[in-house]
C-alpha atoms as a PDB file:
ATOM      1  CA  UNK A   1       0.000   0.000   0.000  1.00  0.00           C
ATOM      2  CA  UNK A   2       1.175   3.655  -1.155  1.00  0.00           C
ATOM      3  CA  UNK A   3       0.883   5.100   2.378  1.00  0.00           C
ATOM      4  CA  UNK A   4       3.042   2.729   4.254  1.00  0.00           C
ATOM      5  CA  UNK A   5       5.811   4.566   2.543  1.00  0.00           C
ATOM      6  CA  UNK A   6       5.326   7.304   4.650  1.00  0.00           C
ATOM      7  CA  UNK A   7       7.127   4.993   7.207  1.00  0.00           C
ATOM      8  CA  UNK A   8      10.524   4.032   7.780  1.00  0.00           C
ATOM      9  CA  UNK A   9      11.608   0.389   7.485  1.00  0.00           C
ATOM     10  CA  UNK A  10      10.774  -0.286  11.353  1.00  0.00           C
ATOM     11  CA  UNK A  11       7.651   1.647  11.718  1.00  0.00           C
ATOM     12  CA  UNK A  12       6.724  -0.022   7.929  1.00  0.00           C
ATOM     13  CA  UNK A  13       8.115  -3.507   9.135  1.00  0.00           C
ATOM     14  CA  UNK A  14       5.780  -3.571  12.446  1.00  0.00           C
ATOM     15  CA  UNK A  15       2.194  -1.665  10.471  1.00  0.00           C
ATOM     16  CA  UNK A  16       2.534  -4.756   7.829  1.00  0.00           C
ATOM     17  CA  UNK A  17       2.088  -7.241  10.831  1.00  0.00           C
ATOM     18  CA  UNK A  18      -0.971  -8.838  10.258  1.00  0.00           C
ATOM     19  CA  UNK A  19      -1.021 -11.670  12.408  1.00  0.00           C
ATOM     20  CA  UNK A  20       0.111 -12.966  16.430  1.00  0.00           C
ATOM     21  CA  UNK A  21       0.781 -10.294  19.285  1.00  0.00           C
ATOM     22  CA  UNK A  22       3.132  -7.504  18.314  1.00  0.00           C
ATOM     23  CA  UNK A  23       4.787  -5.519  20.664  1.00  0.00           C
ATOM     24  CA  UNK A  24       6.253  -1.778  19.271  1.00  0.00           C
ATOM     25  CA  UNK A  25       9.364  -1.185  21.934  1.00  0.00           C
ATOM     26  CA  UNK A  26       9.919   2.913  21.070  1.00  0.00           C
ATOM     27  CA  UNK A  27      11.405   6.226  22.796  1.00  0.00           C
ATOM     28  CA  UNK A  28       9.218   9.169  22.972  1.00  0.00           C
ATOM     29  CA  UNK A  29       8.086  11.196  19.430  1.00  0.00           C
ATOM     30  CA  UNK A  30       9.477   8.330  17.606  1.00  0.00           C
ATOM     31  CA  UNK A  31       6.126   7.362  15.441  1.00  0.00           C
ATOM     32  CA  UNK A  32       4.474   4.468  17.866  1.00  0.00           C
ATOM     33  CA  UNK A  33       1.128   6.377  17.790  1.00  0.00           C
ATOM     34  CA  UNK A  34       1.893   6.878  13.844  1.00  0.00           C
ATOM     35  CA  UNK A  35       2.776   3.158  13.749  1.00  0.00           C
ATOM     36  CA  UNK A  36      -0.309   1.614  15.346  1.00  0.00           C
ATOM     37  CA  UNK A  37      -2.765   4.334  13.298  1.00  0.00           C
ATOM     38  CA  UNK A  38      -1.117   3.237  10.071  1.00  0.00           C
ATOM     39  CA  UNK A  39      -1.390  -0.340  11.110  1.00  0.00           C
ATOM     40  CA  UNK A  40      -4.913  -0.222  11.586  1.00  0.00           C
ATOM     41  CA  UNK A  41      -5.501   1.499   8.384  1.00  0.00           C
ATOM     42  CA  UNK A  42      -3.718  -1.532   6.441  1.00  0.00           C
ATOM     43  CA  UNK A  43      -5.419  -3.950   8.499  1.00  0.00           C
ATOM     44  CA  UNK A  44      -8.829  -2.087   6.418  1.00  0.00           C
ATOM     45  CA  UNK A  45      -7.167  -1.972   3.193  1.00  0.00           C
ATOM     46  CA  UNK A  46      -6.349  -6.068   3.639  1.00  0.00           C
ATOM     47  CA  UNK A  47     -10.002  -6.431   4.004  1.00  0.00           C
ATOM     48  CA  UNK A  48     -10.064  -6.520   7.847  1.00  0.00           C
ATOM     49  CA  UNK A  49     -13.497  -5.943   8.906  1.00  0.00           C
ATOM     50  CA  UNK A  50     -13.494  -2.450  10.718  1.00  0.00           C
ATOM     51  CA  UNK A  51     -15.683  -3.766  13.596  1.00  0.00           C
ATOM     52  CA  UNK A  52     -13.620  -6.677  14.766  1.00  0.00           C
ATOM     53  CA  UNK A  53     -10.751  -4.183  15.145  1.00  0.00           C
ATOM     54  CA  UNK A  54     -10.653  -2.725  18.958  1.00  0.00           C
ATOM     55  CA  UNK A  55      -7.984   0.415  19.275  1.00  0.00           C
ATOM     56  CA  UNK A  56      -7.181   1.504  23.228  1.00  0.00           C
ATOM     57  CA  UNK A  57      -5.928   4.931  24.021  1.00  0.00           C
ATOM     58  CA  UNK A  58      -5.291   7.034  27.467  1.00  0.00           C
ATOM     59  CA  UNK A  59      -6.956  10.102  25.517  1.00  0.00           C
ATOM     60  CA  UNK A  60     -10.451  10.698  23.915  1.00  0.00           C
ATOM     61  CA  UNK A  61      -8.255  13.409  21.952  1.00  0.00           C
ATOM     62  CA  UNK A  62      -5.400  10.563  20.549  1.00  0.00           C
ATOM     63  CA  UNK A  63      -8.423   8.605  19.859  1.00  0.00           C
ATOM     64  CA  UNK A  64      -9.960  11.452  17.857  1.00  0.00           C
ATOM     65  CA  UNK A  65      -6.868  11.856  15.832  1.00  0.00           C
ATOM     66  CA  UNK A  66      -6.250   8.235  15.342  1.00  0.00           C
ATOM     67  CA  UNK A  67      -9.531   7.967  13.785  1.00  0.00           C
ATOM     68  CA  UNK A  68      -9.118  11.204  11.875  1.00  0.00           C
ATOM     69  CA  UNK A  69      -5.381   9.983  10.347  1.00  0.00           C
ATOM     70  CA  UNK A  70      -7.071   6.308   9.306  1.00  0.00           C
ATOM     71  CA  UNK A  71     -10.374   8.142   7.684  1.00  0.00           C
ATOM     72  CA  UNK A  72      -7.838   9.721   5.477  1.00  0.00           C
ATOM     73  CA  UNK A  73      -6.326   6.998   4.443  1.00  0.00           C
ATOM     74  CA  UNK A  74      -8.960   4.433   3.417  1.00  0.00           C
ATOM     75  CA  UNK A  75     -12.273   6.558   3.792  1.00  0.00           C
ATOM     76  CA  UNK A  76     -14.215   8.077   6.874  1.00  0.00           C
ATOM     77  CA  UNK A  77     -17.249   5.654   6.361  1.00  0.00           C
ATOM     78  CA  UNK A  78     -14.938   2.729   7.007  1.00  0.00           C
ATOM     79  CA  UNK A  79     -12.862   4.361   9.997  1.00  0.00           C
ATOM     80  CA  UNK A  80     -16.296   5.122  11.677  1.00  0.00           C
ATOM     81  CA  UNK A  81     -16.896   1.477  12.203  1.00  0.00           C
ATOM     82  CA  UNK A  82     -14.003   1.273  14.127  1.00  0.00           C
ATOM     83  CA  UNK A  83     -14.172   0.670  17.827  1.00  0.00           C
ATOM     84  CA  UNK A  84     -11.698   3.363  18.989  1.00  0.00           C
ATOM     85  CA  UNK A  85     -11.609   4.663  22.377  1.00  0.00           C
ATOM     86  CA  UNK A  86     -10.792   5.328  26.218  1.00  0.00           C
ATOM     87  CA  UNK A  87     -10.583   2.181  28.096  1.00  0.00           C
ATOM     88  CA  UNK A  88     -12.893   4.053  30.188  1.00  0.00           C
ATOM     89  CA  UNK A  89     -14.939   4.814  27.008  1.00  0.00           C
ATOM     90  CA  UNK A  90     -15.137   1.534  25.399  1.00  0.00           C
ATOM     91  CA  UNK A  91     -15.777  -0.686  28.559  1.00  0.00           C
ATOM     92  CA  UNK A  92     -18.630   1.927  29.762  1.00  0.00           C
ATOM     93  CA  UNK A  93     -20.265   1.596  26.324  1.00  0.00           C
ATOM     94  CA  UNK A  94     -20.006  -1.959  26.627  1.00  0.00           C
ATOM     95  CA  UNK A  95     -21.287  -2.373  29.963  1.00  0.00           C
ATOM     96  CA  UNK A  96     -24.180  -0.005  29.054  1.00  0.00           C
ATOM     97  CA  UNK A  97     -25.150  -2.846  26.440  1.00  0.00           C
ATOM     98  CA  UNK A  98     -24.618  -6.296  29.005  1.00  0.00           C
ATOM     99  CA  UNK A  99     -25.491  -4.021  32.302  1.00  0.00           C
ATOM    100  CA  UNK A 100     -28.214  -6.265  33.312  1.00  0.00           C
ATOM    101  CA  UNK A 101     -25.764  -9.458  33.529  1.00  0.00           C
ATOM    102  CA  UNK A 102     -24.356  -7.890  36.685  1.00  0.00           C
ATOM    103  CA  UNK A 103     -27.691  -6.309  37.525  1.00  0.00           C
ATOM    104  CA  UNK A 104     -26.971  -3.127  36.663  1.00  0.00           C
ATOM    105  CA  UNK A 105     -29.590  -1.105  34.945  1.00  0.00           C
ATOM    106  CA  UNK A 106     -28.547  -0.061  31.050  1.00  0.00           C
ATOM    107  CA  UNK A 107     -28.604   3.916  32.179  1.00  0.00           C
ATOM    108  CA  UNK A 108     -26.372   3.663  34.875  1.00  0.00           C
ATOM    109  CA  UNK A 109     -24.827   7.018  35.943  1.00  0.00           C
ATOM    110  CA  UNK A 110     -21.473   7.263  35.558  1.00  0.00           C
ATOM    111  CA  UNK A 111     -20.280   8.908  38.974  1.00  0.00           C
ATOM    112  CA  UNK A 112     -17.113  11.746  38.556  1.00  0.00           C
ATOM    113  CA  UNK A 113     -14.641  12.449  41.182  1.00  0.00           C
ATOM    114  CA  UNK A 114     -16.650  15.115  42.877  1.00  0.00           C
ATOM    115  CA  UNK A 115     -19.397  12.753  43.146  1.00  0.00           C
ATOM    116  CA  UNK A 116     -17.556  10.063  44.686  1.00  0.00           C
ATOM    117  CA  UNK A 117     -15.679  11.800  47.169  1.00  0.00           C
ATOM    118  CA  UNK A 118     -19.274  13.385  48.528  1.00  0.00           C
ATOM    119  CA  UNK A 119     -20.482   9.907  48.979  1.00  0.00           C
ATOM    120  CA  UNK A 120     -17.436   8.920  50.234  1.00  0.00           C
ATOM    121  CA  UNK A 121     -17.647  11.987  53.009  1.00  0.00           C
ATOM    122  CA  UNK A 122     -21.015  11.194  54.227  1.00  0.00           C
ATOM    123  CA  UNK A 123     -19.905   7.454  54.589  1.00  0.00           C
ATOM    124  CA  UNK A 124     -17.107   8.823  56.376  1.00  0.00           C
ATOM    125  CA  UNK A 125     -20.020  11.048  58.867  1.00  0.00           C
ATOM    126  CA  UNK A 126     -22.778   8.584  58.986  1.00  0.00           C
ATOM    127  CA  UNK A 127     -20.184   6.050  60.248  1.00  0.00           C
ATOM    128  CA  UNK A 128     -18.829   8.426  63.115  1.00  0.00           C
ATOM    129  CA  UNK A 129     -15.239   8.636  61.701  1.00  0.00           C
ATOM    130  CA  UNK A 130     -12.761  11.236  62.506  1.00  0.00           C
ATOM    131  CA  UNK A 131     -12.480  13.324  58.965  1.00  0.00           C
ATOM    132  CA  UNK A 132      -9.195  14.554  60.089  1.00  0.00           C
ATOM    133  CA  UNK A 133      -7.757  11.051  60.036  1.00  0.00           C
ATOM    134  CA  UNK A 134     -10.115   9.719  57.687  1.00  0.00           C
ATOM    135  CA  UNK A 135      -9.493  12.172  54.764  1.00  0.00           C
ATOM    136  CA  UNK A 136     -11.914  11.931  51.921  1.00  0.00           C
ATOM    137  CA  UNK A 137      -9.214  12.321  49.683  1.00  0.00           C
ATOM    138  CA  UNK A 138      -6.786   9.559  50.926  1.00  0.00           C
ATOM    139  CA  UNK A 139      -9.797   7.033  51.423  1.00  0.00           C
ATOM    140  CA  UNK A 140     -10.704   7.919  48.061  1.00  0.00           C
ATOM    141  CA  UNK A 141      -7.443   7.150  46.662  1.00  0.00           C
ATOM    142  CA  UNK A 142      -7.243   3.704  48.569  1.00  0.00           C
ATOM    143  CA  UNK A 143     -10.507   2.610  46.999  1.00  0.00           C
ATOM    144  CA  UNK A 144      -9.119   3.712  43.458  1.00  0.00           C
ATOM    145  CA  UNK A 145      -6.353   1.860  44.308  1.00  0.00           C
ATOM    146  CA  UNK A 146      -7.770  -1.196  44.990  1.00  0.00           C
ATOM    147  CA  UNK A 147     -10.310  -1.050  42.158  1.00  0.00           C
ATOM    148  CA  UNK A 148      -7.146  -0.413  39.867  1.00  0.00           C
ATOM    149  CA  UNK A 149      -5.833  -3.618  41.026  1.00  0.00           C
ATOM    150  CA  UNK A 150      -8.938  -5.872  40.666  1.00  0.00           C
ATOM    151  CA  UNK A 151     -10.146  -5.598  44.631  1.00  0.00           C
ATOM    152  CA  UNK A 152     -13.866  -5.219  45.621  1.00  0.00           C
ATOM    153  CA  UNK A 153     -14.947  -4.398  48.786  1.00  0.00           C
ATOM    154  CA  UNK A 154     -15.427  -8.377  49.904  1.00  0.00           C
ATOM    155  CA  UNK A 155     -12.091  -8.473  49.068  1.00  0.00           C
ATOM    156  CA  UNK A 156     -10.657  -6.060  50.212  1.00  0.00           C
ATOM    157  CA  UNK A 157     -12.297  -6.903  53.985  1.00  0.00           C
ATOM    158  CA  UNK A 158     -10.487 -10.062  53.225  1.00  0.00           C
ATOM    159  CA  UNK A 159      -7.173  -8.902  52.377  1.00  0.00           C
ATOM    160  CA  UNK A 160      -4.895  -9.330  55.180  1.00  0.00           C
ATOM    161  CA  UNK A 161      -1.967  -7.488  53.791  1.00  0.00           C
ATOM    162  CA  UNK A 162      -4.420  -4.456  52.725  1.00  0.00           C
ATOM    163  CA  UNK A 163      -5.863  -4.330  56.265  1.00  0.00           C
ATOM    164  CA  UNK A 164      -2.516  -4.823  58.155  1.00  0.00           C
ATOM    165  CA  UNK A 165      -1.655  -1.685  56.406  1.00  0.00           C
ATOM    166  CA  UNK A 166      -4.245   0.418  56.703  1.00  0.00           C
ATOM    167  CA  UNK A 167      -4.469  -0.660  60.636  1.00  0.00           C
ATOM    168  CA  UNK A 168      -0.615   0.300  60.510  1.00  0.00           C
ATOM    169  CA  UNK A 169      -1.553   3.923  58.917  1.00  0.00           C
ATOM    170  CA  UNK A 170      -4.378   4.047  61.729  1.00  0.00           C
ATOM    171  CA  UNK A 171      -7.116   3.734  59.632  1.00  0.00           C
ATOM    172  CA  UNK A 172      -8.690   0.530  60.254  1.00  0.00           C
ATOM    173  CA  UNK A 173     -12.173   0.709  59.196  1.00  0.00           C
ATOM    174  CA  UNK A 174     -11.653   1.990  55.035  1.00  0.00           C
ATOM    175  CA  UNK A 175     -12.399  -1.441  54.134  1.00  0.00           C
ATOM    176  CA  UNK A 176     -16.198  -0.277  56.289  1.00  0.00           C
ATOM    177  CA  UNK A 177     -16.432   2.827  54.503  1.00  0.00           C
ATOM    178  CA  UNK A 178     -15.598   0.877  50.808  1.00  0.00           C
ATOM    179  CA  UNK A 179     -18.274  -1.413  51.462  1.00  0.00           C
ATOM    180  CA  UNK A 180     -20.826   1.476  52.440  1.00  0.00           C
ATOM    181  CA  UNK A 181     -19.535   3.076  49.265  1.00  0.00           C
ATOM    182  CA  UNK A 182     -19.876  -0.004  47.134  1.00  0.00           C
ATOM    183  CA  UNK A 183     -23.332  -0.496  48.510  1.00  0.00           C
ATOM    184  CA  UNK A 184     -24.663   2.969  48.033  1.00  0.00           C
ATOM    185  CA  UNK A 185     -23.194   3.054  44.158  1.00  0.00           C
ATOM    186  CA  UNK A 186     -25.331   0.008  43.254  1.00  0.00           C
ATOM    187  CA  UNK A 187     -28.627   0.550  45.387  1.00  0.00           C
ATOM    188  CA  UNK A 188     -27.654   4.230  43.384  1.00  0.00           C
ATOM    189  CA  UNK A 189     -27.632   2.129  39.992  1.00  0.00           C
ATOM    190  CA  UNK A 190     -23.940   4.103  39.487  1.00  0.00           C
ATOM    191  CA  UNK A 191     -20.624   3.028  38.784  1.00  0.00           C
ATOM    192  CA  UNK A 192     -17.622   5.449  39.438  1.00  0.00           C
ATOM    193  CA  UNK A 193     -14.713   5.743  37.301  1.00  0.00           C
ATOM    194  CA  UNK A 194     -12.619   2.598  38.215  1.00  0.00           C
ATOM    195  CA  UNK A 195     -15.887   0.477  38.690  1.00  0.00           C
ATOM    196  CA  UNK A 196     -16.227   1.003  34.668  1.00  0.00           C
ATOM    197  CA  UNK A 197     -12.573  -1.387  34.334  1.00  0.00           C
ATOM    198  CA  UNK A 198     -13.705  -3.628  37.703  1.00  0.00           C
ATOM    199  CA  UNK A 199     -16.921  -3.936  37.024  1.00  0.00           C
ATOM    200  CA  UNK A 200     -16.109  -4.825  33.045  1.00  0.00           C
ATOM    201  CA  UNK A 201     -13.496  -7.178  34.365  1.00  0.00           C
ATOM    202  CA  UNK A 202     -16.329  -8.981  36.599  1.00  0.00           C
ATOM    203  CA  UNK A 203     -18.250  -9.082  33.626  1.00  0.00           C
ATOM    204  CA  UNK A 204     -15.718 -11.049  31.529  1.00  0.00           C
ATOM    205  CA  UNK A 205     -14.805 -13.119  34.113  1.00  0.00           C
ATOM    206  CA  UNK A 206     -18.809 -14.347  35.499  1.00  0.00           C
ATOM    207  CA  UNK A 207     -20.651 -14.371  32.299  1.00  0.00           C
ATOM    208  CA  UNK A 208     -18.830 -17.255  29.880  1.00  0.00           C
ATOM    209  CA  UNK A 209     -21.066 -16.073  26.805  1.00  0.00           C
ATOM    210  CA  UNK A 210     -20.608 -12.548  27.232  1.00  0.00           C
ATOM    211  CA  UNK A 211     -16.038 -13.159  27.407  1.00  0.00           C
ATOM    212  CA  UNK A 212     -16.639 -15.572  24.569  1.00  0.00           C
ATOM    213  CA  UNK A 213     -18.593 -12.912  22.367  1.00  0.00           C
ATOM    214  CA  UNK A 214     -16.438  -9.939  23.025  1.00  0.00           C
ATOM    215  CA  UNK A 215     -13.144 -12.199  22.412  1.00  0.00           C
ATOM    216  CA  UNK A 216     -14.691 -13.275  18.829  1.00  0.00           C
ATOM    217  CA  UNK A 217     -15.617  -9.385  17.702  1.00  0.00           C
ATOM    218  CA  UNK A 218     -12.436  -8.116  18.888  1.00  0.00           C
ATOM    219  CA  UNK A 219     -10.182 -10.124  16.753  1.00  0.00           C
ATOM    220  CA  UNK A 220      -7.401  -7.804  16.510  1.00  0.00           C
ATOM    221  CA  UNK A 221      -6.219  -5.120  19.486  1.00  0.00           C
ATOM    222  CA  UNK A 222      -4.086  -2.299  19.561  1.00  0.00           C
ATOM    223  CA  UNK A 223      -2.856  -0.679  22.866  1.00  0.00           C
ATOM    224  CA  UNK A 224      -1.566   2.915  22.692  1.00  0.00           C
ATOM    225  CA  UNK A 225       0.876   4.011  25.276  1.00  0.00           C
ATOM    226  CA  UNK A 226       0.784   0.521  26.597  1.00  0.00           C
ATOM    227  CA  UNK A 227       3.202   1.061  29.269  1.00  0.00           C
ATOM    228  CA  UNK A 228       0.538   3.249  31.155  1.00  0.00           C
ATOM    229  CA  UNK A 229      -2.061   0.150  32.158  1.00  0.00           C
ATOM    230  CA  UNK A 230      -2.699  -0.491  34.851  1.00  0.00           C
ATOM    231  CA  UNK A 231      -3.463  -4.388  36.301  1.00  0.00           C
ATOM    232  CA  UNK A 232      -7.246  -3.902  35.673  1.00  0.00           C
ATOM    233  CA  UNK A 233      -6.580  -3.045  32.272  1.00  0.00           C
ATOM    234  CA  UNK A 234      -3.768  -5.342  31.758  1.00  0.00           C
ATOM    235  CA  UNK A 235      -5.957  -8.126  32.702  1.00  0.00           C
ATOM    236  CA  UNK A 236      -8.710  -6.987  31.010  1.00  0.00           C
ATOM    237  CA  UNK A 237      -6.742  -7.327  27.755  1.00  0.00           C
ATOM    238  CA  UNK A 238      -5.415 -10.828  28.872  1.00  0.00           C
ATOM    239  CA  UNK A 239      -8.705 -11.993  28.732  1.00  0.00           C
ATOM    240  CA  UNK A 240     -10.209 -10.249  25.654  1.00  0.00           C
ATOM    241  CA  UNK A 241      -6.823 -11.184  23.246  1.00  0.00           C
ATOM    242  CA  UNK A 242      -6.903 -14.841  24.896  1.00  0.00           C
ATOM    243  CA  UNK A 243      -8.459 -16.657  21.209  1.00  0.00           C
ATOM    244  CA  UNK A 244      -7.310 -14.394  18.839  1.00  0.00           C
ATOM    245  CA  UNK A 245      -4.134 -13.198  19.948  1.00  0.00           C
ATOM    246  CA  UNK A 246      -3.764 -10.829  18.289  1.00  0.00           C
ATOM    247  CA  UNK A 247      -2.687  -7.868  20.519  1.00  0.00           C
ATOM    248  CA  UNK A 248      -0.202  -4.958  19.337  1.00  0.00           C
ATOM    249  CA  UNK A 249       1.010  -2.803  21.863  1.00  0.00           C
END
């Protein structure tokens, strides 16, 4: 294809991959984002079907211009089929479509920081605790935390090396206020932002049909920025590129 000489013999080298997990290994402003785009674009022109393509980015505005760059190339009503996206973005649509497997209604609210943090300070009241040791922000940022790294709240409870610490820091009773939290967000019908990667995860992992459907659209995935995932994403991946393999990142 004409456009793939717009790419040096690497960057050309690793957008001709068309099949098996590819991993781009590049310093910053050398062409990975220009790498994976083009890839994408002659994935298309080989006849790739635009919907069993999933691209990941850390930006709605990278995933803008991604889609943007690949519309020139082989035609906007062919790029617009392409599942292109946050993480956040793509697992919240998703989730808005299979919400009632984890009995979630389909118009969940999607709770911002703001919102969880005034939740998480009238957990923090109604449950008698000190706000000067139990700071909304910091108990915030443990739930995050543990979200991030695939831990509910019956986990977390469960977790002796998460509680030892948090007893250590003098804050014994988080995992209390995360299960308040946890409660109120689903009696709520809301998910905050990590619950969109956790909750997806759950998803994947307790409904067979709905992993097995999701790992047979998405038959080819490309990571931007892949060294920025964290373990709920990483796993998340795991699972989706398990049949296909075929993951570029």
């Amino acid at each position: 294809m004409e456009f793939l000489n717009d790419l040096n013999t690497p960057q050309k080298a690793a957008a001709e991959h068309l099949r098996g997990p590819m991993m781009v290994i590049a310093g910053a402003g050398s062409g990975k984002t220009r790498v994976l785009t083009y890839r994408i674009a002659n994935l298309i022109s080989k006849g790739i079907d635009p919907f069993s393509i999933l691209a990941l980015t850390f930006t709605n505005k990278a995933a803008k211009e991604m889609k943007l760059r690949i519309g020139k190339v082989v035609g906007d009503n062919e790029a617009r089929h392409l599942m292109m996206g946050t993480f956040h973005s793509i697992f919240a649509r998703i989730l808005r479509i299979e919400s009632d497997r984890i009995n979630y209604p389909h118009n969940f609210t999607i709770y911002d920081s703001q919102d969880s943090r005034a939740l998480i300070k009238d957990i923090i009241k109604g449950l008698g605790l000190d706000d000067k040791v139990y700071k909304v922000a910091a108990v915030a940022n443990r739930i995050s935390g543990a979200k991030n790294n695939l831990i509910n709240a019956a986990h977390y409870v469960n977790h002796s090396e998460i509680q030892a610490e948090d007893k250590q820091a003098g804050k014994p009773r988080i995992a209390d206020v995360f299960k308040a939290y946890e409660i109120r967000c689903f009696r709520a019908g809301a998910m905050d932002f990590d619950d969109l990667l956790l909750k997806f995860y759950e998803l994947l992992r307790q409904v067979p049909e709905c992993l097995s459907r999701y790992q047979q659209k998405f038959r080819y995935i490309l990571i931007d920025e892949y060294q920025d995932t964290n373990p709920a994403q990483y796993e998340i991946i795991k699972l989706l590129g398990a049949m296909h393999e075929n993951v570029c990142n």
